[in-house]
PDB file of N, CA and C in Angstrom:
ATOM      1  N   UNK A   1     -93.075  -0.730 -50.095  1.00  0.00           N
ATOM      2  CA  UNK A   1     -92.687   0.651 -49.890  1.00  0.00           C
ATOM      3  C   UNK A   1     -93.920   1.438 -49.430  1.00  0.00           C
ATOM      4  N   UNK A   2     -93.562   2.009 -48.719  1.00  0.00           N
ATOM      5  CA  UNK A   2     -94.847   3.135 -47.718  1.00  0.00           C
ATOM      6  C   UNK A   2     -95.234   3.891 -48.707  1.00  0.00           C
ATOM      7  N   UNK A   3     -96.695   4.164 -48.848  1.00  0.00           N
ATOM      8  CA  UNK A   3     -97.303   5.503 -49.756  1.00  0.00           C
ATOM      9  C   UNK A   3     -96.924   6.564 -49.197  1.00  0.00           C
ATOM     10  N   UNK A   4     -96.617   7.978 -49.591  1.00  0.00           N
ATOM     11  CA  UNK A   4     -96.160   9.073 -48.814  1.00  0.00           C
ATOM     12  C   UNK A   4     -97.680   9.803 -49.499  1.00  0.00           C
ATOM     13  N   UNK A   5     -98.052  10.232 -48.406  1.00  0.00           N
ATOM     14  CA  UNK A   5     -99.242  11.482 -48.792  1.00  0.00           C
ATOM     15  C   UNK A   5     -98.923  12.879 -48.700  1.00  0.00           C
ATOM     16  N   UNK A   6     -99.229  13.416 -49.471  1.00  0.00           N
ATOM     17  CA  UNK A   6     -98.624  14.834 -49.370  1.00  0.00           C
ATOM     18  C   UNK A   6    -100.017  16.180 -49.164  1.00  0.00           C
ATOM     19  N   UNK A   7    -100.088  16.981 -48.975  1.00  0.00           N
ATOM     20  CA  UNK A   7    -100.815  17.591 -48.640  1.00  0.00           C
ATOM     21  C   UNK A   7    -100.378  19.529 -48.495  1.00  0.00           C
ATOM     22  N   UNK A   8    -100.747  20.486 -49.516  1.00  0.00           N
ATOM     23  CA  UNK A   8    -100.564  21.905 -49.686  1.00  0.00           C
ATOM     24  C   UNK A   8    -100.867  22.578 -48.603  1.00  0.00           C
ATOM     25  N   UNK A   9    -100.102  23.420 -48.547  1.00  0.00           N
ATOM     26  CA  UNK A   9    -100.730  24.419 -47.103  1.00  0.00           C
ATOM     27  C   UNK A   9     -99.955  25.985 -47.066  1.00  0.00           C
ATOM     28  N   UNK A  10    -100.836  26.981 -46.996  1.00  0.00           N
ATOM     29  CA  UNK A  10    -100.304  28.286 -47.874  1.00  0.00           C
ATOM     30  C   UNK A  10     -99.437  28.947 -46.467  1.00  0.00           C
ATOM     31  N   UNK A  11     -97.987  29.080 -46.729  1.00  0.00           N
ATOM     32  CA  UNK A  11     -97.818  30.114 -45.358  1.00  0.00           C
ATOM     33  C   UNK A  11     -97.744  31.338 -45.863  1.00  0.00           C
ATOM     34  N   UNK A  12     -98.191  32.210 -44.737  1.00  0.00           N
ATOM     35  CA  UNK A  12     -97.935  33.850 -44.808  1.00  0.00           C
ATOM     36  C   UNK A  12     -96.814  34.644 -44.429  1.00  0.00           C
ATOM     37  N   UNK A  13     -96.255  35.036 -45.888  1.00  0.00           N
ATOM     38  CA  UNK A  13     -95.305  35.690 -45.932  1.00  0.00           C
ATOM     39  C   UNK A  13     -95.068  37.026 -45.220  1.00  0.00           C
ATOM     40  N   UNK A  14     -95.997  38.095 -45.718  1.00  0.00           N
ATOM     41  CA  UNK A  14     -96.487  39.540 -45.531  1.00  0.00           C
ATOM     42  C   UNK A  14     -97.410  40.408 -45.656  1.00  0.00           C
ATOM     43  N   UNK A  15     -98.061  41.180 -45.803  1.00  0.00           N
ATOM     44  CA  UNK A  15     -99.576  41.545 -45.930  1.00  0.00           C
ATOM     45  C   UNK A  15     -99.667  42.977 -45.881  1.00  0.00           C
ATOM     46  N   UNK A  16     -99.962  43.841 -47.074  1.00  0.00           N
ATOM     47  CA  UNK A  16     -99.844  45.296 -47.686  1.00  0.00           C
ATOM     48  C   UNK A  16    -101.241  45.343 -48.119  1.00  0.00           C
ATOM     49  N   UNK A  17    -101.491  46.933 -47.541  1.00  0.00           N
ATOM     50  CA  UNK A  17    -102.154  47.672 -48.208  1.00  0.00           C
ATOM     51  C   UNK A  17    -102.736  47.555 -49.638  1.00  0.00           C
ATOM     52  N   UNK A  18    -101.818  47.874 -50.842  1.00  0.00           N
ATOM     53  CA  UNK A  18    -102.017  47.937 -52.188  1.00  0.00           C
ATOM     54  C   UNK A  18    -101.299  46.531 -52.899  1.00  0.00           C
ATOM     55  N   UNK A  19    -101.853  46.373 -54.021  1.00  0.00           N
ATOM     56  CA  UNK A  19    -101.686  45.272 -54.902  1.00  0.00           C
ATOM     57  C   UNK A  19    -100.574  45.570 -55.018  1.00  0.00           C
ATOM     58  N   UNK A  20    -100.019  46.901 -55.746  1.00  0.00           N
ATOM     59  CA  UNK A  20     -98.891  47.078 -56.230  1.00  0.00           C
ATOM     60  C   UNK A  20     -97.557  46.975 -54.729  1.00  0.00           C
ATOM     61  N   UNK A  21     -97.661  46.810 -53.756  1.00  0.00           N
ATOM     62  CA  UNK A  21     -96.842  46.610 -52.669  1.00  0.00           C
ATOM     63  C   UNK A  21     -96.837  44.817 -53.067  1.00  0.00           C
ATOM     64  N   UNK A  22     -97.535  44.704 -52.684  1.00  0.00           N
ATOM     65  CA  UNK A  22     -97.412  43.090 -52.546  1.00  0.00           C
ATOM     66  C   UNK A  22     -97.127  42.449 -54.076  1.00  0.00           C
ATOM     67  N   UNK A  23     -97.183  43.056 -54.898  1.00  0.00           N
ATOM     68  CA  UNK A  23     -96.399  42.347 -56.331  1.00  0.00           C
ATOM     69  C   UNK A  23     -94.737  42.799 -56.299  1.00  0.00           C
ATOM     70  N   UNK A  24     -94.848  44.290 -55.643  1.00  0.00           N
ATOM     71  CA  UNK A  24     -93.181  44.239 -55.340  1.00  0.00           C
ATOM     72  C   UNK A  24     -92.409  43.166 -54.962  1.00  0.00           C
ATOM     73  N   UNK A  25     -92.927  42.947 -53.243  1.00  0.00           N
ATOM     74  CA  UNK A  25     -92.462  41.975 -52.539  1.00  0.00           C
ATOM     75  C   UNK A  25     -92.304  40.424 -53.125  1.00  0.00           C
ATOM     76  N   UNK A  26     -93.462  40.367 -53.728  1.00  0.00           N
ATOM     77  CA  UNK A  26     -93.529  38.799 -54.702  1.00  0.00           C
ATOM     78  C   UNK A  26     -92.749  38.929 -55.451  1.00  0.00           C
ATOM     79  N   UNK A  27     -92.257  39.691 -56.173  1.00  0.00           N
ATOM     80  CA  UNK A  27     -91.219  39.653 -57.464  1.00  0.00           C
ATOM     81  C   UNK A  27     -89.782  39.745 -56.544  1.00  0.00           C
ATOM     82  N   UNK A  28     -89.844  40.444 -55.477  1.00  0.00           N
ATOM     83  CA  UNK A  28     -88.191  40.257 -54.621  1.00  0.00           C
ATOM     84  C   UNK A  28     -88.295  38.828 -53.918  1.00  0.00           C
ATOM     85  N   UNK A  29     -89.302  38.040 -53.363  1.00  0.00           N
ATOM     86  CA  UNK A  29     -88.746  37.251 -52.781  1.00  0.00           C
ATOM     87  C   UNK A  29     -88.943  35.777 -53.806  1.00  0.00           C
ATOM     88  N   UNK A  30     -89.449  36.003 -55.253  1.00  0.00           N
ATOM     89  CA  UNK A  30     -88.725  35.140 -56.307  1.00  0.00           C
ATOM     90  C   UNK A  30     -87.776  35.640 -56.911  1.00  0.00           C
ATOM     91  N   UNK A  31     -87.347  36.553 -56.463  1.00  0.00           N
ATOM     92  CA  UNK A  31     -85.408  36.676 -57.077  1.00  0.00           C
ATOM     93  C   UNK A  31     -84.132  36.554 -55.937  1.00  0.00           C
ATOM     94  N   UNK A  32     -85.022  36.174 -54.516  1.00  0.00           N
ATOM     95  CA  UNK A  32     -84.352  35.752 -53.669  1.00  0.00           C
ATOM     96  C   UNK A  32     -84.381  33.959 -53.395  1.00  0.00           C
ATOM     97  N   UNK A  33     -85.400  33.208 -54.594  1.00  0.00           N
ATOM     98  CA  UNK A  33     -85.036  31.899 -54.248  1.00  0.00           C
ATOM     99  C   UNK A  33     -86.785  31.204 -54.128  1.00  0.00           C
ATOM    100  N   UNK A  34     -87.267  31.984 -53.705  1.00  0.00           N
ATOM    101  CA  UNK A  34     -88.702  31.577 -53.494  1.00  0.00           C
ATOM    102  C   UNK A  34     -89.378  30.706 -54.286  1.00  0.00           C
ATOM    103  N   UNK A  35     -89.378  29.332 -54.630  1.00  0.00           N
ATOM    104  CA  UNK A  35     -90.159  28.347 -55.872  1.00  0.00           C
ATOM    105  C   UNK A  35     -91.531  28.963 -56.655  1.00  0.00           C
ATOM    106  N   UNK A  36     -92.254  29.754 -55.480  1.00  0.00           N
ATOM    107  CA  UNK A  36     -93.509  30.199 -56.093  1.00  0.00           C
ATOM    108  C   UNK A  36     -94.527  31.004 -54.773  1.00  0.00           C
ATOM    109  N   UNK A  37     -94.796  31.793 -55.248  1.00  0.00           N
ATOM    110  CA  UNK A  37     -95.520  32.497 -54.177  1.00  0.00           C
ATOM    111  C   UNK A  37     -96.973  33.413 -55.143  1.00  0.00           C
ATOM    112  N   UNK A  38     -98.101  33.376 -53.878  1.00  0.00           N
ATOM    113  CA  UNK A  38     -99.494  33.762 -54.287  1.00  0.00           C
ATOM    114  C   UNK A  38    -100.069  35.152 -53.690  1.00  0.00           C
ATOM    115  N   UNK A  39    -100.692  35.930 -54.462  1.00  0.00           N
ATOM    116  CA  UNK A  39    -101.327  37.145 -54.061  1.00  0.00           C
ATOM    117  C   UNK A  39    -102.275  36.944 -54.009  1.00  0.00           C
ATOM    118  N   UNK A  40    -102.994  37.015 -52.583  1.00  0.00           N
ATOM    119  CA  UNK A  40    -104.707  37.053 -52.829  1.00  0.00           C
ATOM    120  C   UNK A  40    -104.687  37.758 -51.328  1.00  0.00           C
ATOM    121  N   UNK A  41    -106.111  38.651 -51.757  1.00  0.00           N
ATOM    122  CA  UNK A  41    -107.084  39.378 -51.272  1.00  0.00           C
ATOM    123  C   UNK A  41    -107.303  39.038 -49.906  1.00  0.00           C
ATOM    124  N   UNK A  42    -107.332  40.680 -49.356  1.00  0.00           N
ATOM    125  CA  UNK A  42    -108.014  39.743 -47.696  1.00  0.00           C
ATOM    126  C   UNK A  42    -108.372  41.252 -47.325  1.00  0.00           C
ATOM    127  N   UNK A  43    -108.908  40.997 -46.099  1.00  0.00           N
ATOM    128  CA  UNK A  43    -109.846  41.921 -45.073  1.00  0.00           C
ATOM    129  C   UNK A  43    -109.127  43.303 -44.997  1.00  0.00           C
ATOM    130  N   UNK A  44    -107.860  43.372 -45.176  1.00  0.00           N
ATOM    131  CA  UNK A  44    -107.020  44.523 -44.770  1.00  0.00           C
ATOM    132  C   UNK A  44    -106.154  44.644 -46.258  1.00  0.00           C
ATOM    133  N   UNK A  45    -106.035  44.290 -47.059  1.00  0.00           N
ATOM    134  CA  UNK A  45    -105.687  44.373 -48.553  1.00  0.00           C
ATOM    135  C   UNK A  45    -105.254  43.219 -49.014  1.00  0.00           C
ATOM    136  N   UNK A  46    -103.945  42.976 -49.302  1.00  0.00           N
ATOM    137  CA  UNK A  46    -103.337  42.152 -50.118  1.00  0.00           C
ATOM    138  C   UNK A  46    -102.526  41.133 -48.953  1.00  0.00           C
ATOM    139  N   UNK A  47    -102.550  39.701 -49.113  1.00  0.00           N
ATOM    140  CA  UNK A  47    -101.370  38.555 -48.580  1.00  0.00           C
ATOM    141  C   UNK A  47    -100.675  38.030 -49.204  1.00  0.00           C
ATOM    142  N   UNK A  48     -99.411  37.852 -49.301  1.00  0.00           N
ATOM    143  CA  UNK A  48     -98.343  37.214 -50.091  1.00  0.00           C
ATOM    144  C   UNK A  48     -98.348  35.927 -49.139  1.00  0.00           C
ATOM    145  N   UNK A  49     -98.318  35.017 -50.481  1.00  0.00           N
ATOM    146  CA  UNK A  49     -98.214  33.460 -49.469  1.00  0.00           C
ATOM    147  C   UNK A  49     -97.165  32.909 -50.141  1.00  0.00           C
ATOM    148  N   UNK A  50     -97.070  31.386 -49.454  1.00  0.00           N
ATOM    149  CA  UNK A  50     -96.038  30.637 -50.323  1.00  0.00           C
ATOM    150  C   UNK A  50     -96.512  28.799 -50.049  1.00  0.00           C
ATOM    151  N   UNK A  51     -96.673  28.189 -51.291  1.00  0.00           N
ATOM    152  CA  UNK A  51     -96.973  26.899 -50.668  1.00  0.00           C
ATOM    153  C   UNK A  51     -96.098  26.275 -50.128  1.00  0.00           C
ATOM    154  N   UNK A  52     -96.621  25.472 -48.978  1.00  0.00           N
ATOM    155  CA  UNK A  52     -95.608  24.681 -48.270  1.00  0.00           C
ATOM    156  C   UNK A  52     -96.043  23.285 -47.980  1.00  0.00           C
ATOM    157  N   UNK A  53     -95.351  22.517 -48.588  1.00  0.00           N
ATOM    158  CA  UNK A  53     -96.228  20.523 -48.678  1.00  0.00           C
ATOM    159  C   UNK A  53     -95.742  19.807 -47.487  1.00  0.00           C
ATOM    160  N   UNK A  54     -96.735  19.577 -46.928  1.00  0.00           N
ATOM    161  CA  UNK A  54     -96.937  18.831 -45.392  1.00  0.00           C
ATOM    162  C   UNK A  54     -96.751  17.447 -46.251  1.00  0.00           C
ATOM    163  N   UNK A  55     -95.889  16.367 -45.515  1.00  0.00           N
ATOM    164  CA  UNK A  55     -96.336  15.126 -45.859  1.00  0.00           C
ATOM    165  C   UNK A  55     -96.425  14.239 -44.666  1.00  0.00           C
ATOM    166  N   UNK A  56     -97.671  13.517 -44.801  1.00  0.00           N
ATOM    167  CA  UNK A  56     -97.961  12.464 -43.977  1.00  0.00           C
ATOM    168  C   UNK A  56     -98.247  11.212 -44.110  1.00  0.00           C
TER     169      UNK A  56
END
């Protein structure tokens, strides 16, 4: 049986101003289904991500 390799990779959801925007959005799009999604910091405020597993 073939090894499957798997491998994380963050996509970008949306990207706000304030923390409190982007915890909105994170809390609506895990009550729309979303497994798990990340807030972190960037050049212009806040990015909502979501992991997405590449396998090769």
């Amino acid at each position: 049986m073939p090894t499957i390799i798997s491998n994380v990779m963050l996509r970008r959801l949306a990207a706000f101003p304030t923390h409190q925007e982007a915890i909105t959005y994170a809390r609506q799009k895990l009550a729309e289904g979303v497994s798990s999604v990340n807030i972190v910091p960037c050049r212009s405020g806040f990015e909502v991500n979501r992991p997405v597993r590449i396998l090769f």
